[in-house]
PDB file of N, CA and C in Angstrom:
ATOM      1  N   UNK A   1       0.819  -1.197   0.000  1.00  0.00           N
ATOM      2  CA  UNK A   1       0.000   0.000   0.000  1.00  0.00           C
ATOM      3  C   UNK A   1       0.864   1.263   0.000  1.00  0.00           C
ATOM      4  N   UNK A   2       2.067   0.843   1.020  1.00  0.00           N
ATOM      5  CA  UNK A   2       2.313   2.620   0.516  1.00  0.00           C
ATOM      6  C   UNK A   2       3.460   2.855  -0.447  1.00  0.00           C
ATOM      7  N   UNK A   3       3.849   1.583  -0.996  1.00  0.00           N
ATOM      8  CA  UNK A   3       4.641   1.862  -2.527  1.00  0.00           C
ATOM      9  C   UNK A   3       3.374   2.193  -3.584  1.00  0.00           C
ATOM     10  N   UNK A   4       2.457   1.786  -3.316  1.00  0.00           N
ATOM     11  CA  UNK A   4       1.802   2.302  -4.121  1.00  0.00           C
ATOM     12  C   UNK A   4       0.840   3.521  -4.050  1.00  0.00           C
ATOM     13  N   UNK A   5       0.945   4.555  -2.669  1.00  0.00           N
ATOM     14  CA  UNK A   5       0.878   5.703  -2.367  1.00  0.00           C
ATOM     15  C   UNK A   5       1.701   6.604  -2.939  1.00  0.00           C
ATOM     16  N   UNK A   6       2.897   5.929  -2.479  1.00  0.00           N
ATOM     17  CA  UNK A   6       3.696   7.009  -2.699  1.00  0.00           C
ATOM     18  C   UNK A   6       4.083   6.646  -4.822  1.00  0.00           C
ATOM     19  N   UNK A   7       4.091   5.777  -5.511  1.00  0.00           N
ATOM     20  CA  UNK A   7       4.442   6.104  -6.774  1.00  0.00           C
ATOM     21  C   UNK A   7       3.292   6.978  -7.253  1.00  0.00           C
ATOM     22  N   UNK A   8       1.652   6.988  -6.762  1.00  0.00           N
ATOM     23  CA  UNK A   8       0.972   8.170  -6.903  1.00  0.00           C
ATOM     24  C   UNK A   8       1.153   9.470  -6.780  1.00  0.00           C
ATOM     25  N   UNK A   9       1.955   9.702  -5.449  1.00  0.00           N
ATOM     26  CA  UNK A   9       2.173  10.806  -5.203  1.00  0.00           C
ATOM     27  C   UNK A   9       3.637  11.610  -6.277  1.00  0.00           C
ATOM     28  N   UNK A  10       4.192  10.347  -6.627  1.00  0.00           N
ATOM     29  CA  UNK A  10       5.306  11.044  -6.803  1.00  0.00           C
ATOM     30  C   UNK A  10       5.054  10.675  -8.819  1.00  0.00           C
ATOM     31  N   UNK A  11       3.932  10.283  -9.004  1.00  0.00           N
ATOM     32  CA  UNK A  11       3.543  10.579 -10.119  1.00  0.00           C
ATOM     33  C   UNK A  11       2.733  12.054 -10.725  1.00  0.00           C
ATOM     34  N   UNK A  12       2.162  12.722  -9.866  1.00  0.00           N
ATOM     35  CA  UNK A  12       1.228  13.647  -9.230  1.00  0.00           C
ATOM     36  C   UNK A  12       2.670  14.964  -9.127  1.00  0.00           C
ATOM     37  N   UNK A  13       3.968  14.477  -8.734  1.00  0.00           N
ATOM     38  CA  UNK A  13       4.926  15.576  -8.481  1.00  0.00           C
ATOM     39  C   UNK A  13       5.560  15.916  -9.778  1.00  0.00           C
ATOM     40  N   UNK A  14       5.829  14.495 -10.506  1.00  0.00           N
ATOM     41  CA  UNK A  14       6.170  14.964 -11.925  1.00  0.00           C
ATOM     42  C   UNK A  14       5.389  15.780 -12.998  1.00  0.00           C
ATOM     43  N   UNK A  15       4.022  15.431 -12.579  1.00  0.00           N
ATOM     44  CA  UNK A  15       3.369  16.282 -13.405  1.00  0.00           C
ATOM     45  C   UNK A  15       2.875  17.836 -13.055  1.00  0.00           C
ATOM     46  N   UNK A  16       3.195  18.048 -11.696  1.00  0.00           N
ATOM     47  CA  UNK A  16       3.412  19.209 -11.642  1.00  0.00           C
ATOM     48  C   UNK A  16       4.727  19.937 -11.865  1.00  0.00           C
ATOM     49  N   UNK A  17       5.927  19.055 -12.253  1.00  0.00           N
ATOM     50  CA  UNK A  17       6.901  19.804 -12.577  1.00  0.00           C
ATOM     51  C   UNK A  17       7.056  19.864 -13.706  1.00  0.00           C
ATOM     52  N   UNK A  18       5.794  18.909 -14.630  1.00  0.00           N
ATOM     53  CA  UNK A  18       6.357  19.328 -16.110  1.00  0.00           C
ATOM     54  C   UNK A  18       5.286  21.037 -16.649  1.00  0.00           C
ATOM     55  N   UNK A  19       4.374  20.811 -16.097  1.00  0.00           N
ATOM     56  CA  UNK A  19       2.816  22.341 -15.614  1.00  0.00           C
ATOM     57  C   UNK A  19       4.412  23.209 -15.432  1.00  0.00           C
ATOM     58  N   UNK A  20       5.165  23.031 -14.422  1.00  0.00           N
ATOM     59  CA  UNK A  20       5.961  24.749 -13.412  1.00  0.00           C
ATOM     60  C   UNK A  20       6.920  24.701 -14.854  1.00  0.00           C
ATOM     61  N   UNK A  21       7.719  23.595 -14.918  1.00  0.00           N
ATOM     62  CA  UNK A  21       8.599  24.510 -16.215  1.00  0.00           C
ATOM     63  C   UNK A  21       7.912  24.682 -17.605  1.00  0.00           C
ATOM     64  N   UNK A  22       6.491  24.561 -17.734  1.00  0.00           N
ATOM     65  CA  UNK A  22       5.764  25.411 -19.220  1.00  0.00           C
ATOM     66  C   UNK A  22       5.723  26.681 -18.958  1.00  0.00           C
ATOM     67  N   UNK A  23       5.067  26.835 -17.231  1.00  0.00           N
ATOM     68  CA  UNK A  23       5.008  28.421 -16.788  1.00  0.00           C
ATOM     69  C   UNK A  23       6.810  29.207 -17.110  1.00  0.00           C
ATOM     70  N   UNK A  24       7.760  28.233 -16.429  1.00  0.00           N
ATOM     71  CA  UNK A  24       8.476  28.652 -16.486  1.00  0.00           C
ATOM     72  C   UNK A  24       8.733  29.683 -18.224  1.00  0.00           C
ATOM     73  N   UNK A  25       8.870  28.773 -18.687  1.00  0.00           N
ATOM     74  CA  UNK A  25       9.438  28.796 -20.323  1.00  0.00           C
ATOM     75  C   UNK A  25       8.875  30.120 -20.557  1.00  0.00           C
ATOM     76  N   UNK A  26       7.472  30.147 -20.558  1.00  0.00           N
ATOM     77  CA  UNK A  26       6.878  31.465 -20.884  1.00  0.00           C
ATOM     78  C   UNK A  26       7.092  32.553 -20.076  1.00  0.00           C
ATOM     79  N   UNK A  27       7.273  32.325 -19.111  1.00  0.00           N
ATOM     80  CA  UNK A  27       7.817  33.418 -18.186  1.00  0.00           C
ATOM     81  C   UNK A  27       9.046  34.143 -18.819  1.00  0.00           C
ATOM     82  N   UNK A  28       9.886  33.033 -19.341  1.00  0.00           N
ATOM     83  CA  UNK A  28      11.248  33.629 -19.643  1.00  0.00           C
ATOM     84  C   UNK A  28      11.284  34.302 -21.058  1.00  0.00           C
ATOM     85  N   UNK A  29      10.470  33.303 -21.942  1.00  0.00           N
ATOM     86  CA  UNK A  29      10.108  34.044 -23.385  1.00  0.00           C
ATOM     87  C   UNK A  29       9.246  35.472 -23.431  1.00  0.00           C
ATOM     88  N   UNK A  30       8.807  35.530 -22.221  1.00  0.00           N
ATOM     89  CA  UNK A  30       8.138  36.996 -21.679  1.00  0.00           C
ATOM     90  C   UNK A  30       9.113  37.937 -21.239  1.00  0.00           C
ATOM     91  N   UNK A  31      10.251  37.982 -20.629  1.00  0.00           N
ATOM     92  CA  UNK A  31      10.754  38.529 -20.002  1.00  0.00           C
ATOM     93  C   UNK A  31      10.788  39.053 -18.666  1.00  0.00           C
ATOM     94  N   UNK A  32       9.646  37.879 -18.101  1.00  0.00           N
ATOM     95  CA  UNK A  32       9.910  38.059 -16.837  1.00  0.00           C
ATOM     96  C   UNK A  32      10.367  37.473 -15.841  1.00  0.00           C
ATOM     97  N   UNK A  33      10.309  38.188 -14.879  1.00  0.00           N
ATOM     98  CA  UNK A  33      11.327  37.235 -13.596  1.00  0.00           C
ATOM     99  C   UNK A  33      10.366  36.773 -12.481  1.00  0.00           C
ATOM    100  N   UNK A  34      11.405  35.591 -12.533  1.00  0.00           N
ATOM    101  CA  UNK A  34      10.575  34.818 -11.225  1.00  0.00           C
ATOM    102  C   UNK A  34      11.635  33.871 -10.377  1.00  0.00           C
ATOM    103  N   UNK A  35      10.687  33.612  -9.480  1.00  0.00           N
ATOM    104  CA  UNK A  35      12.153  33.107  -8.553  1.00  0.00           C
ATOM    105  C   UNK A  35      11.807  31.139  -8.641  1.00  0.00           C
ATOM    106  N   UNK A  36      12.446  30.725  -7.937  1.00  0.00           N
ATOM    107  CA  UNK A  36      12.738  29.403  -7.978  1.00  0.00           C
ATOM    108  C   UNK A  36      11.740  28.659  -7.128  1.00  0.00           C
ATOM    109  N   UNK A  37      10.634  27.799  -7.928  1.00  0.00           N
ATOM    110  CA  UNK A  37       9.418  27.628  -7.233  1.00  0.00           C
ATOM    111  C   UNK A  37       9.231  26.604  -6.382  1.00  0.00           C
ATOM    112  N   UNK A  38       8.958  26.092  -5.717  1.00  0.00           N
ATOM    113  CA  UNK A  38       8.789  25.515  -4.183  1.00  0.00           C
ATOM    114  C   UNK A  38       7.483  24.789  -4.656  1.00  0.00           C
ATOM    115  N   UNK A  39       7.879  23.165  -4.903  1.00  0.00           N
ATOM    116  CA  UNK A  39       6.532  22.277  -4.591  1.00  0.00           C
ATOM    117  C   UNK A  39       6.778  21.846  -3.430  1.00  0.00           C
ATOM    118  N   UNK A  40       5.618  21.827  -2.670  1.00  0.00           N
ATOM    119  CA  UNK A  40       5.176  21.114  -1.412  1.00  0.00           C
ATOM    120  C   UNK A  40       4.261  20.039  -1.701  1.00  0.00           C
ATOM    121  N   UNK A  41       4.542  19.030  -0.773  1.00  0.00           N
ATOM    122  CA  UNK A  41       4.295  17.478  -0.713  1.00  0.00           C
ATOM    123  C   UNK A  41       4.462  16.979   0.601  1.00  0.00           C
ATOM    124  N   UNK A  42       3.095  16.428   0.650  1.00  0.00           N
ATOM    125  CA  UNK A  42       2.830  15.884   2.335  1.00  0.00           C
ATOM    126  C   UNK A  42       3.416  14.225   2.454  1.00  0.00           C
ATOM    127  N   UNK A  43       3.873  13.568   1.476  1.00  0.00           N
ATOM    128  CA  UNK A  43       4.613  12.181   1.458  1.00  0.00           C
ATOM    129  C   UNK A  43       6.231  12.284   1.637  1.00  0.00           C
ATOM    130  N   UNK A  44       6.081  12.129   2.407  1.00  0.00           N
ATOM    131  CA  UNK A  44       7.654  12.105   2.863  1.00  0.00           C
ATOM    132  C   UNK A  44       8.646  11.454   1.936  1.00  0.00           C
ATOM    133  N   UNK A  45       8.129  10.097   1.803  1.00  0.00           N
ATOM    134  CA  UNK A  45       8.712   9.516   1.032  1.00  0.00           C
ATOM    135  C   UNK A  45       9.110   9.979  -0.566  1.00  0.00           C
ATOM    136  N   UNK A  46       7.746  10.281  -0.839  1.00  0.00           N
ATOM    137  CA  UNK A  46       7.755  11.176  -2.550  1.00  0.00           C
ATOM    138  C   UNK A  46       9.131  12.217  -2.611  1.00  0.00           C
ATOM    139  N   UNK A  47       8.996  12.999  -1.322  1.00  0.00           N
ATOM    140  CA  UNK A  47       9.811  14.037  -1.661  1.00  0.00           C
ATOM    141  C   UNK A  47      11.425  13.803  -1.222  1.00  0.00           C
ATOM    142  N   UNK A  48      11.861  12.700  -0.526  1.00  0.00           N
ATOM    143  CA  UNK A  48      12.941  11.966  -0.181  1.00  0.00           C
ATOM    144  C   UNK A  48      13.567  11.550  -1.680  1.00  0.00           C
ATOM    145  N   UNK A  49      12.448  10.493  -2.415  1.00  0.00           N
ATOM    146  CA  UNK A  49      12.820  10.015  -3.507  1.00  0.00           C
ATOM    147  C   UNK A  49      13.062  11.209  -4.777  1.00  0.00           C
ATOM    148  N   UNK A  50      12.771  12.406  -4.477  1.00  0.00           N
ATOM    149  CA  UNK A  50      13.217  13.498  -5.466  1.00  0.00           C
ATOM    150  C   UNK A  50      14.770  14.019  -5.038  1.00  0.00           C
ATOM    151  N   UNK A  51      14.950  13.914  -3.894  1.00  0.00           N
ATOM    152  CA  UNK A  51      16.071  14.151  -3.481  1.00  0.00           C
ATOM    153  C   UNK A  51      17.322  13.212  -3.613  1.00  0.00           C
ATOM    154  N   UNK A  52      16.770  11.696  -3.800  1.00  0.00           N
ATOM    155  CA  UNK A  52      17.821  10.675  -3.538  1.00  0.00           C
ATOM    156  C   UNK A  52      18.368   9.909  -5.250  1.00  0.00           C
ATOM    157  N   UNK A  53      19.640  10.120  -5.358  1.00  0.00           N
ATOM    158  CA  UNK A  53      19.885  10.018  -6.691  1.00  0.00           C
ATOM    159  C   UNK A  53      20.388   8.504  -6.818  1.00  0.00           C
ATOM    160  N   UNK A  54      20.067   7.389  -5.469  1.00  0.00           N
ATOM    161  CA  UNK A  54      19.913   6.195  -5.894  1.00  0.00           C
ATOM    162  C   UNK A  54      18.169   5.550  -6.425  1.00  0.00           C
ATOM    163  N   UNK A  55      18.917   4.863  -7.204  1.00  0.00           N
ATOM    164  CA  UNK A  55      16.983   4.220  -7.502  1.00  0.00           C
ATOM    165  C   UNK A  55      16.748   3.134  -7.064  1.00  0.00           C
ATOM    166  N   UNK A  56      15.627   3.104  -6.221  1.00  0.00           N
ATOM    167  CA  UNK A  56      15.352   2.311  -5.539  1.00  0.00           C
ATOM    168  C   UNK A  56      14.708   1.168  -6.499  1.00  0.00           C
ATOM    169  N   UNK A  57      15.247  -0.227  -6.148  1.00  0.00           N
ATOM    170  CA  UNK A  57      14.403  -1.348  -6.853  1.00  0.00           C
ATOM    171  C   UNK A  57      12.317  -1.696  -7.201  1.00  0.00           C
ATOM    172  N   UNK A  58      12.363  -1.380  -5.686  1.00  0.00           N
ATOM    173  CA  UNK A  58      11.280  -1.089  -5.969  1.00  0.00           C
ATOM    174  C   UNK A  58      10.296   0.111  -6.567  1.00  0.00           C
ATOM    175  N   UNK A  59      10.991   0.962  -6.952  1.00  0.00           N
ATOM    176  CA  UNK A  59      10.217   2.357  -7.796  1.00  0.00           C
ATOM    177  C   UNK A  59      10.715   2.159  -9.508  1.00  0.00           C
ATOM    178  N   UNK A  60      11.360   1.080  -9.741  1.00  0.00           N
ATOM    179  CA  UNK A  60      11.711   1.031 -11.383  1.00  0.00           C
ATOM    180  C   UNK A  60      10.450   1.270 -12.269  1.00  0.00           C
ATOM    181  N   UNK A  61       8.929   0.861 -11.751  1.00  0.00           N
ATOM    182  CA  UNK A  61       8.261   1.037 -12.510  1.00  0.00           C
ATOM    183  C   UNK A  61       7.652   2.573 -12.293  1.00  0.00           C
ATOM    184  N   UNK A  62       8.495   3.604 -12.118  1.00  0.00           N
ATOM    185  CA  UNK A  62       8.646   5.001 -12.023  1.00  0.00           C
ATOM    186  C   UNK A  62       9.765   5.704 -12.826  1.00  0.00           C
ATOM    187  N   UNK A  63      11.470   4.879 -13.096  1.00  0.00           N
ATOM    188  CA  UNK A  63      12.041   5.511 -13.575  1.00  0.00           C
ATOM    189  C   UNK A  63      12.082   7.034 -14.026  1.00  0.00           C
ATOM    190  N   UNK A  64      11.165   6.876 -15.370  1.00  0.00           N
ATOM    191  CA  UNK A  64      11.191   7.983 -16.055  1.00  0.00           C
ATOM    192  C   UNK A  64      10.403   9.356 -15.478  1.00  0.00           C
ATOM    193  N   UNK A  65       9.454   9.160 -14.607  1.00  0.00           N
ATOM    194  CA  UNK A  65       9.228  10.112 -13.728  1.00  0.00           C
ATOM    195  C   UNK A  65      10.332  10.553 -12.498  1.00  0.00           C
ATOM    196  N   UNK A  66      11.027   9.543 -11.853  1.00  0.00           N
ATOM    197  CA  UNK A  66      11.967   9.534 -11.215  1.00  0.00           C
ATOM    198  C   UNK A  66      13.206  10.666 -11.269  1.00  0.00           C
ATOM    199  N   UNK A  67      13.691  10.427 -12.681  1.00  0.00           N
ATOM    200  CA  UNK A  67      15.063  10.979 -13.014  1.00  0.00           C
ATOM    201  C   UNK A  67      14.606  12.416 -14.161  1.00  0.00           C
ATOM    202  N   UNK A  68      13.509  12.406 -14.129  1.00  0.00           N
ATOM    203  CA  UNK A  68      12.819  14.118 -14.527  1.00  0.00           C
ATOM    204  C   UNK A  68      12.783  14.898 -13.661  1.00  0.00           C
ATOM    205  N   UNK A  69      12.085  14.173 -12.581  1.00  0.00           N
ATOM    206  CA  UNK A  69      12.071  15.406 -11.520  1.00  0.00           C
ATOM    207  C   UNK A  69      13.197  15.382 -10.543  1.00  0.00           C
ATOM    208  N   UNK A  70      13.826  14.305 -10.449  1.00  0.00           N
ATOM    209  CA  UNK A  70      15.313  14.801  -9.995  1.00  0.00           C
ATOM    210  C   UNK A  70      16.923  15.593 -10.503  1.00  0.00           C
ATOM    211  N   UNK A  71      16.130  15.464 -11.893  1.00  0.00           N
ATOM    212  CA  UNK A  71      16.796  16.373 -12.815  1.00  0.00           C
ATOM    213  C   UNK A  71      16.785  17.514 -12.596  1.00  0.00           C
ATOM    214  N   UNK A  72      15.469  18.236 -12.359  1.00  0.00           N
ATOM    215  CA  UNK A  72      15.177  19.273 -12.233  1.00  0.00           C
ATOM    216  C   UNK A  72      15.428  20.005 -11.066  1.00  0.00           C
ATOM    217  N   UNK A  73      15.146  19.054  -9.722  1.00  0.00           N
ATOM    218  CA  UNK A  73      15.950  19.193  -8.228  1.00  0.00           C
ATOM    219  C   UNK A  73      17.236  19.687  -8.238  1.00  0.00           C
ATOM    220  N   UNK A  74      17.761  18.845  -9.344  1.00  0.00           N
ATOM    221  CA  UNK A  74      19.777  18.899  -8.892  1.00  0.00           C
ATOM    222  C   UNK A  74      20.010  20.368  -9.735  1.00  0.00           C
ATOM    223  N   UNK A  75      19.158  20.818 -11.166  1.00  0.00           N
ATOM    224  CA  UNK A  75      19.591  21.638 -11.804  1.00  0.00           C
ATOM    225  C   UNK A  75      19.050  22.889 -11.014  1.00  0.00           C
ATOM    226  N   UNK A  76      18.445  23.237  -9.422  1.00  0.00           N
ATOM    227  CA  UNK A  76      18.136  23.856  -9.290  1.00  0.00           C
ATOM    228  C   UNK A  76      16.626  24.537  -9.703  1.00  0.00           C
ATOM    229  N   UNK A  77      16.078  23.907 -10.844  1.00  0.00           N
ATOM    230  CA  UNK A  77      14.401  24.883 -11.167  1.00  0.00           C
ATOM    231  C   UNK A  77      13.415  24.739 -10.069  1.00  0.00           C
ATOM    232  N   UNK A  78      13.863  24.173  -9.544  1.00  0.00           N
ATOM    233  CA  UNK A  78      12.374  24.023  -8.507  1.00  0.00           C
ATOM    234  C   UNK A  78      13.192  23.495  -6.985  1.00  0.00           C
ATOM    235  N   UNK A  79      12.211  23.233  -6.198  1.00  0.00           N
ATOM    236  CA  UNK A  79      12.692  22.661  -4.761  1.00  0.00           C
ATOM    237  C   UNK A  79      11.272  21.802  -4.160  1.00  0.00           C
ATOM    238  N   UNK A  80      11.796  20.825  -4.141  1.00  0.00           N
ATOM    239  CA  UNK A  80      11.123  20.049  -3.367  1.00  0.00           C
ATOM    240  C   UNK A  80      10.829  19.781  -1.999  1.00  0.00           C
ATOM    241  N   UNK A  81       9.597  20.393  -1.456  1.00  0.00           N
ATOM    242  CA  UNK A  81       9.947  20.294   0.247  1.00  0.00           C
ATOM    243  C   UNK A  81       8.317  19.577   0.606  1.00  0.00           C
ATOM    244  N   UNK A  82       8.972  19.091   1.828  1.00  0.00           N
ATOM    245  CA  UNK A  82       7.852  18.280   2.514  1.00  0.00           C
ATOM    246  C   UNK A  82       7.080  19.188   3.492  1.00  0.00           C
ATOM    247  N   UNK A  83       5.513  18.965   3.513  1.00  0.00           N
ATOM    248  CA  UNK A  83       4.791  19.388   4.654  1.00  0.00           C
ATOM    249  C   UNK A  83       3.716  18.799   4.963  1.00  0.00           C
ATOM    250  N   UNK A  84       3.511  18.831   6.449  1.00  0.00           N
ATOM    251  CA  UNK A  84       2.831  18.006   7.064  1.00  0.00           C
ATOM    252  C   UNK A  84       1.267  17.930   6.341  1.00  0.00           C
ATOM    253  N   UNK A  85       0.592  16.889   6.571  1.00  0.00           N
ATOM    254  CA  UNK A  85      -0.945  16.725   5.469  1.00  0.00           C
ATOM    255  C   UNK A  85      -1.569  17.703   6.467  1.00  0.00           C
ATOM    256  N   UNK A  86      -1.918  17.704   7.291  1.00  0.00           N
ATOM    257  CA  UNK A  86      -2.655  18.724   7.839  1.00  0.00           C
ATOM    258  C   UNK A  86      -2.564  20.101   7.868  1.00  0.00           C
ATOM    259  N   UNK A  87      -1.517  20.755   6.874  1.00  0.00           N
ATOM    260  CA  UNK A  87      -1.629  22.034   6.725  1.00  0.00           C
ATOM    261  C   UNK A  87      -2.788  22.505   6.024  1.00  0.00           C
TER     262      UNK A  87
END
């Protein structure tokens, strides 16, 4: 159950990071500025596995969501931080 929570959640994170860098793009083809955007995520785990540049055996059937949004972590566009579900 919660490998399969969390590859939801952290399916749910990639696709909001591919949404922040379209904003991004246009932002920049606009000329405007913006700062470095902050997803929040109440799965601990989700947002561990954006941070951790081993791959875990059991998330292979994630890969390619995996190493997108940790791409994007290491290059700096975004930041991944955890917060509690009850905010």
């Amino acid at each position: 159950m919660a490998i399969t929570s969390t590859g939801a959640e952290y399916r749910s994170l990639a696709h909001v990071t591919a949404e922040i860098l379209w904003v991004q793009t246009l932002l920049t083809k606009l000329s405007v500025p913006f700062v470095t955007p902050i997803i929040y995520c109440d799965k601990q785990s989700a947002v561990l596995l954006a941070h951790n540049p081993i791959l875990h055996a059991r998330m292979k059937h994630m890969e390619i969501d995996l190493f997108f949004v940790r791409e994007k972590v290491l290059a700096k566009q975004l930041t991944v931080q955890h917060i509690r579900g009850d905010n």
